[in-house]
Protein backbone atom coordinates (compact mmCIF):
# COMPACT_ATOMS: atom_id res chain seq x y z
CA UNK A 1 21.67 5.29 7.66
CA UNK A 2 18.49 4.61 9.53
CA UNK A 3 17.11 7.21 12.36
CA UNK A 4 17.95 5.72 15.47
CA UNK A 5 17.00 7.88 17.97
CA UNK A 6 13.29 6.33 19.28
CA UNK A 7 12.33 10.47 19.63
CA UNK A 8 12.40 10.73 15.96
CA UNK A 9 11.06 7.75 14.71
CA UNK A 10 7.60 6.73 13.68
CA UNK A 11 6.29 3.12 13.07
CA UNK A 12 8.04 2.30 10.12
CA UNK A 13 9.63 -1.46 8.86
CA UNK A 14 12.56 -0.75 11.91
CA UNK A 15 10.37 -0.52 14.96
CA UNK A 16 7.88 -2.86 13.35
CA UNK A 17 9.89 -5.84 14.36
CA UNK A 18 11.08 -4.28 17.37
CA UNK A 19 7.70 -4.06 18.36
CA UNK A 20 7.01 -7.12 17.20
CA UNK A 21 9.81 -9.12 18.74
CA UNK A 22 9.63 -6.81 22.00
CA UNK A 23 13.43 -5.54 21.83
CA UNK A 24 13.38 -2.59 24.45
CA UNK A 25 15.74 -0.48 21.78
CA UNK A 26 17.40 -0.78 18.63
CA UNK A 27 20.59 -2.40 18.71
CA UNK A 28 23.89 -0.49 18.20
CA UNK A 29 23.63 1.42 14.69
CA UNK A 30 20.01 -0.04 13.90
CA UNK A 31 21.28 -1.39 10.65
CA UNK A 32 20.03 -5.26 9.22
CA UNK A 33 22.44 -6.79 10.34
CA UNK A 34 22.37 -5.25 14.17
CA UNK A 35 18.36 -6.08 14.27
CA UNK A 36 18.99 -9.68 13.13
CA UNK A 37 22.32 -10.02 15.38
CA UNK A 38 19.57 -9.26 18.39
CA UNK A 39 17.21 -11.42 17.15
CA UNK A 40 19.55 -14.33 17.57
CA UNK A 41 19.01 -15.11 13.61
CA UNK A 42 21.03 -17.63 11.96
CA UNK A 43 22.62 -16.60 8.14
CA UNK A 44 21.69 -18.99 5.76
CA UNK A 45 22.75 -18.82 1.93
CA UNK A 46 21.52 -16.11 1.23
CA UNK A 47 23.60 -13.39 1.92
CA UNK A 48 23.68 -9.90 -0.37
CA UNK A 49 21.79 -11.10 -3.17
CA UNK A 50 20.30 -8.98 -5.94
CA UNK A 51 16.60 -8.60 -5.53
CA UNK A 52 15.69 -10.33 -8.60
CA UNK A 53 17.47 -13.70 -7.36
CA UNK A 54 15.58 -13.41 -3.99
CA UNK A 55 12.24 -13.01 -6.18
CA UNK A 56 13.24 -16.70 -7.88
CA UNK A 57 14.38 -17.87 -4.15
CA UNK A 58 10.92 -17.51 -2.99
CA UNK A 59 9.13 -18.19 -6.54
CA UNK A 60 11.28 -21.47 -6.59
CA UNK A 61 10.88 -22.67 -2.81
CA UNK A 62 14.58 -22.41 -2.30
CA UNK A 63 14.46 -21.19 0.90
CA UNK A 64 13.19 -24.16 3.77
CA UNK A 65 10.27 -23.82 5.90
CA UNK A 66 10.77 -21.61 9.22
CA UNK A 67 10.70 -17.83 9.90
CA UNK A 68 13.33 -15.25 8.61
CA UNK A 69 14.28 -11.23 8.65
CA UNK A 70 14.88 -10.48 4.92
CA UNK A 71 16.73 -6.98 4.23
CA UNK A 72 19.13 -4.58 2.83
CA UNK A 73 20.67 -1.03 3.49
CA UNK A 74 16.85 0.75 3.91
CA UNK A 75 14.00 -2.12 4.76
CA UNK A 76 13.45 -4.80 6.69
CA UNK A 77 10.57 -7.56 5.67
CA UNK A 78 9.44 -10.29 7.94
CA UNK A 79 9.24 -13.71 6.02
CA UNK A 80 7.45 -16.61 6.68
CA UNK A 81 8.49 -19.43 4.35
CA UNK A 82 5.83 -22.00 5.24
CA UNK A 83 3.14 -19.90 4.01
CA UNK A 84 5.42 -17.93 1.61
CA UNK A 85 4.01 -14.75 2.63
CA UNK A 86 6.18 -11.65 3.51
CA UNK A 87 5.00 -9.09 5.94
CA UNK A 88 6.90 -5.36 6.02
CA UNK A 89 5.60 -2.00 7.85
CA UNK A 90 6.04 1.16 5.21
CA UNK A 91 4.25 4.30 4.10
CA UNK A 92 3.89 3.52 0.85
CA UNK A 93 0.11 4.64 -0.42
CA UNK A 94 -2.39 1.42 -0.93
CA UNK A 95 -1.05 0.08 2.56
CA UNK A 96 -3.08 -1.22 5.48
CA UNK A 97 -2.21 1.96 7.55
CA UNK A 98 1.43 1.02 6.63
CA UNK A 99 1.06 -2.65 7.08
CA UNK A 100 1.20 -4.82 3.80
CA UNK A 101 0.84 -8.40 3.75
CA UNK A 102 2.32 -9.91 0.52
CA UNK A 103 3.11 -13.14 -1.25
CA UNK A 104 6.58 -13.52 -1.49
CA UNK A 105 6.60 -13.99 -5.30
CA UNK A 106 4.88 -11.30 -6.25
CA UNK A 107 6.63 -8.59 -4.20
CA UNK A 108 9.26 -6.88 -6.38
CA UNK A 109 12.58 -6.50 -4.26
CA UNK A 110 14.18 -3.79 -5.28
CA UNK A 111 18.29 -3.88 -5.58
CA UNK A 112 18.60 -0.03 -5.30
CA UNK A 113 19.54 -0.16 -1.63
CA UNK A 114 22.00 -2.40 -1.68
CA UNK A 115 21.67 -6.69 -1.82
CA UNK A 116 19.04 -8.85 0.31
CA UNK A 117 20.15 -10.97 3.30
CA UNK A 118 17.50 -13.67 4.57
CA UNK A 119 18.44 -14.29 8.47
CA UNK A 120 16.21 -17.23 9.95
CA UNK A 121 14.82 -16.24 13.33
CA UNK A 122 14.78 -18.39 16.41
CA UNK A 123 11.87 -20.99 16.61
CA UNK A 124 10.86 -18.72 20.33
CA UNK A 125 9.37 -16.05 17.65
CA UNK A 126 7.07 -18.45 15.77
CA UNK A 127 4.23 -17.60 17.89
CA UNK A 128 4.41 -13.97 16.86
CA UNK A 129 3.58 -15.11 12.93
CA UNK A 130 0.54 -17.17 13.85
């Protein structure tokens, strides 16, 4: 489960897009599936899917141009198909003071936390990837 309460949490790939997408709190248990219910984004086909099949979705183009919330039971990762890119907040050492900017390809996406759901966002947040 994910720390809710805003007291005890720091920047991490939660708030990020809270932050990001200006939600004044983290909806109801702060899970994936809450954050992209509040976002308004839409599911798509790819729903629970092993970490190595997203990894060919985005190697392959499968996935159509637009924006989208990608994540599982621990992590959230901001994806923007058109420039294949995938943008996550963690505190993993070699990281741009958390930030990492990645191509979506390359990133490995681990299965240990459960399967990957791609949401795609509302075109309103499309300005917030330029």
């Amino acid at each position: 489960m994910l720390e809710c309460n805003v007291a005890f949490r720091g920047f991490d790939c939660t708030t990020f897009p809270q932050v990001l997408f200006e939600l004044q709190e983290l909806p109801k248990k702060g899970t994936g599936s809450d954050l992209a219910d509040a976002l308004e984004a839409k599911k798509c086909e790819h729903e629970n899917i092993p970490g190595d099949d997203l990894k060919g979705r985005f190697i392959g183009r499968k996935i159509p141009a637009g924006y989208y919330i990608v994540f599982n039971n621990a992590h959230f990762v901001l994806y923007d198909a058109t420039k294949q890119k995938l943008y996550e907040f963690n505190k993993e050492k070699n990281t741009l003071g958390g930030f990492r900017e990645t191509n979506a390809g390359e990133r490995t996406m681990a299965t240990n936390s459960g399967g990957w759901s791609v949401r795609k966002l509302p075109d309103i947040y499309a300005p917030k990837f330029a």
